[in-house]
N, C-alpha and C. Protein backbone atom coordinates (compact mmCIF):
# COMPACT_ATOMS: atom_id res chain seq x y z
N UNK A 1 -56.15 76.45 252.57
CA UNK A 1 -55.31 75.33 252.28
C UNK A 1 -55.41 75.09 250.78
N UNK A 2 -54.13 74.79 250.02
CA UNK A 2 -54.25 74.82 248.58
C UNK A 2 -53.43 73.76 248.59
N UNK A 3 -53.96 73.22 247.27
CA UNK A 3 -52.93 72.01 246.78
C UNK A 3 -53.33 72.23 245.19
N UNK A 4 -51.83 71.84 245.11
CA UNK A 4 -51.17 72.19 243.29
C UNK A 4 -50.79 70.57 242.78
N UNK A 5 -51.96 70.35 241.66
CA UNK A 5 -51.21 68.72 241.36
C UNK A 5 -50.50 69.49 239.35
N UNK A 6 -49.87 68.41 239.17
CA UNK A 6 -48.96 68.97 238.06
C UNK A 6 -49.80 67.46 236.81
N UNK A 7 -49.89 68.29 235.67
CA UNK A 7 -50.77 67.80 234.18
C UNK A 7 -49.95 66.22 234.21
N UNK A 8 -50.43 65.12 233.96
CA UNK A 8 -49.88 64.27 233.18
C UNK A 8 -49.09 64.73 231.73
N UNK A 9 -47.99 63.47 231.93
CA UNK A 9 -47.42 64.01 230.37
C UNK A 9 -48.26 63.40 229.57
N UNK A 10 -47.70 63.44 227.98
CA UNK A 10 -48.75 62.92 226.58
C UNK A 10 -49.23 61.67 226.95
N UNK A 11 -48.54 60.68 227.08
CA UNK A 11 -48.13 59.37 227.14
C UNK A 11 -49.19 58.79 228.24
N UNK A 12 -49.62 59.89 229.10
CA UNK A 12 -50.80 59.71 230.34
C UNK A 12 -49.82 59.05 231.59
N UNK A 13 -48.77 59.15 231.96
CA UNK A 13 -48.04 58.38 232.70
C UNK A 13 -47.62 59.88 233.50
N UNK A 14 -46.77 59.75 235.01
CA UNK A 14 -46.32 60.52 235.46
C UNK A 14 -45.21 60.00 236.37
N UNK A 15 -44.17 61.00 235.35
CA UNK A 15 -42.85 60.84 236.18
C UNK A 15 -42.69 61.64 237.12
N UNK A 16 -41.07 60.93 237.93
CA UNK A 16 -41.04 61.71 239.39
C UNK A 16 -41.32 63.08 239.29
N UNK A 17 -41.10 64.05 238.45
CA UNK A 17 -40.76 65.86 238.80
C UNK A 17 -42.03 65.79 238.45
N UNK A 18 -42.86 65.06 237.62
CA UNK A 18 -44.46 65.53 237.53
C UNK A 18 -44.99 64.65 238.30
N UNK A 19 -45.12 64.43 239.37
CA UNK A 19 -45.65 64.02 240.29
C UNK A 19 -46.72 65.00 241.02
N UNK A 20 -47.63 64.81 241.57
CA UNK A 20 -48.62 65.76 242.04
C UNK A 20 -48.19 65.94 243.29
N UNK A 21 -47.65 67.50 243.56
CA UNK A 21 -47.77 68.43 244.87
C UNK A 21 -48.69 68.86 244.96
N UNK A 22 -48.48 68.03 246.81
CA UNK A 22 -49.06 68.44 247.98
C UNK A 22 -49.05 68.62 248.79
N UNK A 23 -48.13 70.33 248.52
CA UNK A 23 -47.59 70.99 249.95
C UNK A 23 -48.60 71.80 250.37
N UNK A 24 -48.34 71.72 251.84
CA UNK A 24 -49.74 72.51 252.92
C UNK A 24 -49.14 74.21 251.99
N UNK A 25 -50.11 75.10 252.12
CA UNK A 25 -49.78 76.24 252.22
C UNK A 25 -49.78 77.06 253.69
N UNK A 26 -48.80 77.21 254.31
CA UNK A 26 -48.66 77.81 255.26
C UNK A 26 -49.31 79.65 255.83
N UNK A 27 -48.84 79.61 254.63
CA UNK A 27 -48.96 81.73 255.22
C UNK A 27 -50.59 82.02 255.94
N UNK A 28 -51.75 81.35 255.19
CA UNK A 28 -52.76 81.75 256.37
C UNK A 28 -52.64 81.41 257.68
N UNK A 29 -52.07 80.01 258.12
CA UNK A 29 -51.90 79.43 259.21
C UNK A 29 -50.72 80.58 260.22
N UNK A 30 -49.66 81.13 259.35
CA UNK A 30 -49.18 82.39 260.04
C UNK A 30 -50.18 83.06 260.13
N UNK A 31 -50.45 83.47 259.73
CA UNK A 31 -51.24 84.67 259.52
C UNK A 31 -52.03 84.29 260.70
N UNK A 32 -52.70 84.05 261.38
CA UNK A 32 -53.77 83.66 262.10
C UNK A 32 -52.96 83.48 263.23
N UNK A 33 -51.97 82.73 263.41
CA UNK A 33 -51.68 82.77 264.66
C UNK A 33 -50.69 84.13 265.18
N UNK A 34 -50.34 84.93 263.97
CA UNK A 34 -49.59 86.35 264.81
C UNK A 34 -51.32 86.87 264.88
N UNK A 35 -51.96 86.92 264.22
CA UNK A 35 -52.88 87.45 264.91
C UNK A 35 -53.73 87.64 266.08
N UNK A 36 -53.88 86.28 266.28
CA UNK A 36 -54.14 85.61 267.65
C UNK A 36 -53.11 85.86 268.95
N UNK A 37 -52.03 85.64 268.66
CA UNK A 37 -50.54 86.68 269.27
C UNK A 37 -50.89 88.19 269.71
N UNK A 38 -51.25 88.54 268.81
CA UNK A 38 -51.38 90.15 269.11
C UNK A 38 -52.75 90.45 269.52
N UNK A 39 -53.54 89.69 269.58
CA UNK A 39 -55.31 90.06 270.63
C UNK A 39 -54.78 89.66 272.06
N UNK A 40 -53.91 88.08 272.42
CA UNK A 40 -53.17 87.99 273.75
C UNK A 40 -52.67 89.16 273.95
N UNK A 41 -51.83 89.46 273.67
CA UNK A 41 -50.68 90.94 274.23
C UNK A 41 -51.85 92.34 274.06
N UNK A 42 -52.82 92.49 273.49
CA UNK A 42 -53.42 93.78 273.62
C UNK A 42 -54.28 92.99 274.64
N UNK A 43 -55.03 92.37 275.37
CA UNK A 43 -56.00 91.88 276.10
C UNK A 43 -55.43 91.23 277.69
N UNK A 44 -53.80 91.23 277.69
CA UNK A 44 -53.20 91.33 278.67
C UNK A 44 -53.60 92.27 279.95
N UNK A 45 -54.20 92.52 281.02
CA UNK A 45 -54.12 93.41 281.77
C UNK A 45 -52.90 93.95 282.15
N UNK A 46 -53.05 95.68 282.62
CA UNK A 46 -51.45 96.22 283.07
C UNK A 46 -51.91 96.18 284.38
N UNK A 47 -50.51 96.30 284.85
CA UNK A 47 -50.17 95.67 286.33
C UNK A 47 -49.48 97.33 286.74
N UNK A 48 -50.87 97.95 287.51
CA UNK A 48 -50.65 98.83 288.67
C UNK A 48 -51.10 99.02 290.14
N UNK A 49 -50.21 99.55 290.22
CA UNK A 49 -50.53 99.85 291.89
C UNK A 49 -50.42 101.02 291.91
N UNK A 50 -51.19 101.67 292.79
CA UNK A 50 -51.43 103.16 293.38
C UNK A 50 -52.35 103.51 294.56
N UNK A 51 -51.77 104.48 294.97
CA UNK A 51 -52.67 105.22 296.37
C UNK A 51 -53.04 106.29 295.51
N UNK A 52 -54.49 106.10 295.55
CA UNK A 52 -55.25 107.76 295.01
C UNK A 52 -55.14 108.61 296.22
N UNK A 53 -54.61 109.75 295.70
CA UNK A 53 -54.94 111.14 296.82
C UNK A 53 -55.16 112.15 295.70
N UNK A 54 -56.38 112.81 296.31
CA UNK A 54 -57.00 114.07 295.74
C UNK A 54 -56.29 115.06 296.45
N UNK A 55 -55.72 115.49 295.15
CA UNK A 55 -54.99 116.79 295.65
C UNK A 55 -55.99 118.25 295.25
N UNK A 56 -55.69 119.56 295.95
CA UNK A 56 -56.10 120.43 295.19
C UNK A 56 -55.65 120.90 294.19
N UNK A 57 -56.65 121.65 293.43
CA UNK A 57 -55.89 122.30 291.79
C UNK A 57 -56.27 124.11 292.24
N UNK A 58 -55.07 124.54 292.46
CA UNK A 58 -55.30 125.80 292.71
C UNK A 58 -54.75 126.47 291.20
N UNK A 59 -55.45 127.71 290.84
CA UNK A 59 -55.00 128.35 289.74
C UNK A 59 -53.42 129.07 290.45
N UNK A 60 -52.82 129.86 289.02
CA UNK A 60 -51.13 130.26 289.66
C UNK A 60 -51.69 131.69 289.96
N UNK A 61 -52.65 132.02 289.80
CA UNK A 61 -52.89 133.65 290.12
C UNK A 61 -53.42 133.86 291.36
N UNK A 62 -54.14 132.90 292.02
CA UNK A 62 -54.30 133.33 293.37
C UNK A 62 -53.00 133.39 294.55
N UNK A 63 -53.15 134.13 295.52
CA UNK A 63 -52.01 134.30 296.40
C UNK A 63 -52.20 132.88 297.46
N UNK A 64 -51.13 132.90 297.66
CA UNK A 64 -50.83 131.79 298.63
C UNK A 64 -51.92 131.90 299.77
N UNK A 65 -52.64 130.79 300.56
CA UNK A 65 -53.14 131.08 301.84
C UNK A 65 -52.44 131.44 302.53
N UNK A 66 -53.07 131.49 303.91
CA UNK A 66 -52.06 132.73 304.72
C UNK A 66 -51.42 131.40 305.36
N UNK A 67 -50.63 131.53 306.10
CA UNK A 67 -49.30 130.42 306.85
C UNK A 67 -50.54 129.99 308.05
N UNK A 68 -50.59 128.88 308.11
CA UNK A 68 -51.25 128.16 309.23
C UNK A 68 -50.25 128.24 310.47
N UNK A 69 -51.05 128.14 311.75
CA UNK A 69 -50.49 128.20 312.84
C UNK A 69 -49.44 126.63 313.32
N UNK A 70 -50.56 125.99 312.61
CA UNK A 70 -50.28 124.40 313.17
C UNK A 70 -50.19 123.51 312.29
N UNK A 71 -48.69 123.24 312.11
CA UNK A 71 -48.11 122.59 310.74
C UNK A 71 -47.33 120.97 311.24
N UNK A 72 -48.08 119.85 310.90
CA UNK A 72 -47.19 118.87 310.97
C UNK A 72 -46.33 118.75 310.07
N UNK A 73 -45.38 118.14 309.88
CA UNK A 73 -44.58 117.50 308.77
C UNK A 73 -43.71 116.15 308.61
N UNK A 74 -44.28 115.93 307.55
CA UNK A 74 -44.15 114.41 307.85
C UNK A 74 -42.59 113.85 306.69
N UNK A 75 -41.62 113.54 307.34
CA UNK A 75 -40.49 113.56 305.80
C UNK A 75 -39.72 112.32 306.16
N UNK A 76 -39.13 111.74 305.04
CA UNK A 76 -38.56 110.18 304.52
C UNK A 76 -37.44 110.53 304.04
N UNK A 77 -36.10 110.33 304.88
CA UNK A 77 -35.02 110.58 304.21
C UNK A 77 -34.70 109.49 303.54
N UNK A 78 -33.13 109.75 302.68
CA UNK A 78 -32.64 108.98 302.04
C UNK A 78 -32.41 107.20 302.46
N UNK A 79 -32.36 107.08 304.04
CA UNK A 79 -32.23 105.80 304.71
C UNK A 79 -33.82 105.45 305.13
N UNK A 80 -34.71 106.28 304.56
CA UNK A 80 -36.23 105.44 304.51
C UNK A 80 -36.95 105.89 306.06
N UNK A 81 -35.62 106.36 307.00
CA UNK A 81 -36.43 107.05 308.11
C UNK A 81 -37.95 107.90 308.10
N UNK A 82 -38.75 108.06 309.16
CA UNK A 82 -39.96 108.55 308.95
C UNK A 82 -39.23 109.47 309.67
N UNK A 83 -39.96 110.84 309.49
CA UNK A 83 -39.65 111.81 310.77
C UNK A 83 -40.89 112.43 310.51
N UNK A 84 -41.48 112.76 311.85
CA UNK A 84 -42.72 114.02 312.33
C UNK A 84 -41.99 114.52 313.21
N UNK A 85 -42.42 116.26 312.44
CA UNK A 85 -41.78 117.23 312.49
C UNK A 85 -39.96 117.05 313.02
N UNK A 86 -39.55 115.99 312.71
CA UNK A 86 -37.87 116.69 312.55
C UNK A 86 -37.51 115.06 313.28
N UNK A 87 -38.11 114.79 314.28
CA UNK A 87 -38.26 113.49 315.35
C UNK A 87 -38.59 112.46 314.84
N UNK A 88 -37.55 111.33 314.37
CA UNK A 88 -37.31 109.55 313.85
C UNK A 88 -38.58 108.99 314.34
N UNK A 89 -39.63 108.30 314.16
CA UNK A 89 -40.50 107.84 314.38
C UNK A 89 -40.63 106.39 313.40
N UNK A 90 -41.25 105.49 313.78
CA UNK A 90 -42.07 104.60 313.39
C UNK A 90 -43.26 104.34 313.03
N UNK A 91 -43.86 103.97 311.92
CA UNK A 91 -44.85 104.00 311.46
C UNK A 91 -46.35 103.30 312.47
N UNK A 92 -46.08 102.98 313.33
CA UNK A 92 -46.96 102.73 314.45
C UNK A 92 -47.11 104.02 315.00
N UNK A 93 -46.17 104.68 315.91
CA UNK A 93 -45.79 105.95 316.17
C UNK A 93 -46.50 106.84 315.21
N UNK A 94 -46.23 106.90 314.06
CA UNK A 94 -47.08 108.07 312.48
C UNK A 94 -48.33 107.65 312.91
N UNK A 95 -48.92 106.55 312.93
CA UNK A 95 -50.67 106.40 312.83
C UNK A 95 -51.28 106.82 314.15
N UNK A 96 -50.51 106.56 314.93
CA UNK A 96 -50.93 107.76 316.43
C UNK A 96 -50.81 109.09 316.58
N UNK A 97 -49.93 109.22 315.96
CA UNK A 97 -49.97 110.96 315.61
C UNK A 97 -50.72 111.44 314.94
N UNK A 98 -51.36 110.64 313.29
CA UNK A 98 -51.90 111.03 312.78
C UNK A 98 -53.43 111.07 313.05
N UNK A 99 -53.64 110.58 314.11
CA UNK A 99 -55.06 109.97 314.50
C UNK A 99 -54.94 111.26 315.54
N UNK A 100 -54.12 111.59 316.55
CA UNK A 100 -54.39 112.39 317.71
C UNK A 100 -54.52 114.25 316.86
N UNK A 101 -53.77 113.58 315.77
CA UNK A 101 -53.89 115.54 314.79
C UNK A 101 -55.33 115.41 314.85
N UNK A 102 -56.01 114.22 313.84
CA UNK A 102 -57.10 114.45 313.31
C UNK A 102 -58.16 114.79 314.80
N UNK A 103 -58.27 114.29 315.65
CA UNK A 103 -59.31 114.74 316.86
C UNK A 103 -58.90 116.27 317.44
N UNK A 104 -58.08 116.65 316.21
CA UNK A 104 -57.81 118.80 317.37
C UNK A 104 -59.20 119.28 316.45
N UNK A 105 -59.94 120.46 316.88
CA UNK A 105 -61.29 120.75 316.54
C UNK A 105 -61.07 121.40 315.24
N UNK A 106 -59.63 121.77 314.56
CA UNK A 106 -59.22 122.34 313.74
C UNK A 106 -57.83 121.46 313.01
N UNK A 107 -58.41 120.77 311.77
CA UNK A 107 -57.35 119.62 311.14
C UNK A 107 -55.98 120.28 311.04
N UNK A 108 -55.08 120.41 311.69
CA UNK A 108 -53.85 121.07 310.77
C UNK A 108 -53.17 120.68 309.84
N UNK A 109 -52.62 121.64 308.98
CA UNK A 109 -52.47 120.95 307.77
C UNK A 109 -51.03 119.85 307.78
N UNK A 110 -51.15 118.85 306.88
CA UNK A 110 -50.03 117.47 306.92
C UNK A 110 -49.04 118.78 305.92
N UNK A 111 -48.03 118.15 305.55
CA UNK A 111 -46.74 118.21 304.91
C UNK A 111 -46.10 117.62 304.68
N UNK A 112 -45.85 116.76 303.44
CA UNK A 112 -45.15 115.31 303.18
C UNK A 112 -44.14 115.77 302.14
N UNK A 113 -42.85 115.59 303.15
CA UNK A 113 -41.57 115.39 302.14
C UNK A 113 -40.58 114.92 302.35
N UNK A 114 -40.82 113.52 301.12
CA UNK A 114 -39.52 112.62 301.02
C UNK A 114 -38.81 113.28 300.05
N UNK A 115 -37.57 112.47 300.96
CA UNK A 115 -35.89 112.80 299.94
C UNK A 115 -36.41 112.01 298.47
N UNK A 116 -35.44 112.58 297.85
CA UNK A 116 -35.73 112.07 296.40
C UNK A 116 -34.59 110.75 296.13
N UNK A 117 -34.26 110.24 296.76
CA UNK A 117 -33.47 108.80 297.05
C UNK A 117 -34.08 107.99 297.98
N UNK A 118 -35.11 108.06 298.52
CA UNK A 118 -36.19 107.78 299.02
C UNK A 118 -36.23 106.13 298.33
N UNK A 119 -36.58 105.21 299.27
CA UNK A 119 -37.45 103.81 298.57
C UNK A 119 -38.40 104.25 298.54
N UNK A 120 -39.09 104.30 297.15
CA UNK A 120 -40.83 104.05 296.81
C UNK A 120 -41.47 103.52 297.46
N UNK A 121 -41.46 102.28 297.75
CA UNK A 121 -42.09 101.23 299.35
C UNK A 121 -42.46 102.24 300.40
N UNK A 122 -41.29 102.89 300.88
CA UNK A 122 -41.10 103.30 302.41
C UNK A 122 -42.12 104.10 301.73
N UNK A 123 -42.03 105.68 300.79
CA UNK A 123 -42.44 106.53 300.43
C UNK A 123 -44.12 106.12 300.31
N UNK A 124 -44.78 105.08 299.62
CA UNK A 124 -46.27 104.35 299.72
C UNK A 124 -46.57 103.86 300.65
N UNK A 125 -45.88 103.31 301.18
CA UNK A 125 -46.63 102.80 302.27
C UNK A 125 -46.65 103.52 303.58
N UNK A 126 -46.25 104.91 303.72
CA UNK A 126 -46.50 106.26 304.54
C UNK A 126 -47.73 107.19 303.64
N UNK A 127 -47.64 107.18 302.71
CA UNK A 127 -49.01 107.70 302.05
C UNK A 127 -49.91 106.74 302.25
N UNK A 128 -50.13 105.88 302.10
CA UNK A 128 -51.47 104.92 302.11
C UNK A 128 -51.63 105.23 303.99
N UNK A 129 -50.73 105.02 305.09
CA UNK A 129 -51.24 105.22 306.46
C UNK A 129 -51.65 106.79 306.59
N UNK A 130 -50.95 107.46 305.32
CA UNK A 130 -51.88 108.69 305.50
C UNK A 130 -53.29 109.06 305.00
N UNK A 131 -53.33 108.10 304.12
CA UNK A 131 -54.95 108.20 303.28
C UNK A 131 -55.79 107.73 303.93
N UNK A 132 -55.61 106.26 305.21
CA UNK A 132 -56.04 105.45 305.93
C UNK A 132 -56.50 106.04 307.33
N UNK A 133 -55.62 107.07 307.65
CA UNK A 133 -56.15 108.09 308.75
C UNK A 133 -57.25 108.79 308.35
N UNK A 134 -57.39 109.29 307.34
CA UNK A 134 -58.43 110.55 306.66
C UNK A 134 -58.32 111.70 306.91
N UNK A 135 -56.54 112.04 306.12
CA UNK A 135 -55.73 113.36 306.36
C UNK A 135 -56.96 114.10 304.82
N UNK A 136 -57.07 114.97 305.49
CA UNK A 136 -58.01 115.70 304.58
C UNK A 136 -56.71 117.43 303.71
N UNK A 137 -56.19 117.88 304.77
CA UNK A 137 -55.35 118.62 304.34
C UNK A 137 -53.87 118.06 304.10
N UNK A 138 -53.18 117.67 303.15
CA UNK A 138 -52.04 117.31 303.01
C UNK A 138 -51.41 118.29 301.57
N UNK A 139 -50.00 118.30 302.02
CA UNK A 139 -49.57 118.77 300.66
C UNK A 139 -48.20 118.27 300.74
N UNK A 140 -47.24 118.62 299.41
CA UNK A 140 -46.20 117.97 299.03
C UNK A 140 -45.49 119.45 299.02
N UNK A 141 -43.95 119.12 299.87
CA UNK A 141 -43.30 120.05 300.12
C UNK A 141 -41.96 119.38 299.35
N UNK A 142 -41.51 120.19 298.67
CA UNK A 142 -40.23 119.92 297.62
C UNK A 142 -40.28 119.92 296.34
N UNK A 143 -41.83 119.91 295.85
CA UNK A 143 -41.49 119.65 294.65
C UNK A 143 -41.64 121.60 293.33
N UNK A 144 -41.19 122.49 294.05
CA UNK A 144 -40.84 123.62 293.95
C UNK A 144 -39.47 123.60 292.53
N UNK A 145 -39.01 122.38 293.08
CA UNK A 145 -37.63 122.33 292.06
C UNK A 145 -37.75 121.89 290.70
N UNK A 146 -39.36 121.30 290.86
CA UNK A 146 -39.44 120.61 289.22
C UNK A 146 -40.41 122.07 288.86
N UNK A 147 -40.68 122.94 289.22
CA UNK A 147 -41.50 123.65 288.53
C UNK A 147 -41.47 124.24 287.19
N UNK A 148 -40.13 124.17 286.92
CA UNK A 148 -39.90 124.73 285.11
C UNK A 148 -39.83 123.69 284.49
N UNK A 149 -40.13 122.28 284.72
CA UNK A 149 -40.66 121.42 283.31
C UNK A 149 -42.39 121.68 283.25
């Protein structure tokens, strides 16, 4: 905070324009509050949501495993439908299926593929009842088409 007063004239008297200013100085008081501005906005938490699934990381040089006998598949068309293996189901329906796979003495492997017009919703909240079962083999069927980015 600074204040500027202005000299008396000769005479020791002071007229109006020499009058003593005492204007606030502002710019630290900016100064401090964009600063204070910008520790809010970096100290903001981000707002996510996610289902972790551990996928495998296979190298591109090994050959494909061999074709399993016993393949569910689990897919979300464009109208948000569930289908196992090909058959409209309900997500009550999915968690019974997915529970009666998991008790065969041999897990078969899942197969999850939504349409790509798919609601995100429908699309998470069929992964999370799949993470919630404890699908241990799952993989993502479709995404073959993004492989050259």
């Amino acid at each position: 905070m600074a204040l500027s007063f202005a000299r008396p004239d000769s005479a020791g008297g002071n007229t109006p324009q020499d009058a003593p200013m005492a204007d606030m100085n502002t710019t630290p008081l900016i100064d401090v509050m964009l600063v204070l501005l910008i520790m809010f906005i970096i100290t903001i938490p981000i707002q996510t949501h996610s289902v972790g699934i551990d996928l495998p990381q296979t190298p591109k040089e090994l050959l494909p495993p061999p074709i399993d006998t016993v393949k569910n598949r689990v897919g979300i068309d464009a109208q948000g439908v569930i289908r196992w293996n090909g058959a409209a189901v309900d997500r009550l329906t999915l968690r019974r299926y997915l529970a009666a796979s998991l008790r065969l003495t041999v897990e078969p492997e899942l197969q999850f593929q939504p349409d790509a017009a798919a609601r995100y919703v429908v699309v998470d909240e069929v992964l999370a009842d799949i993470r919630r079962a404890g699908v241990k083999k799952l993989g993502f069927i479709g995404n073959e088409r993004y492989a050259s980015f």
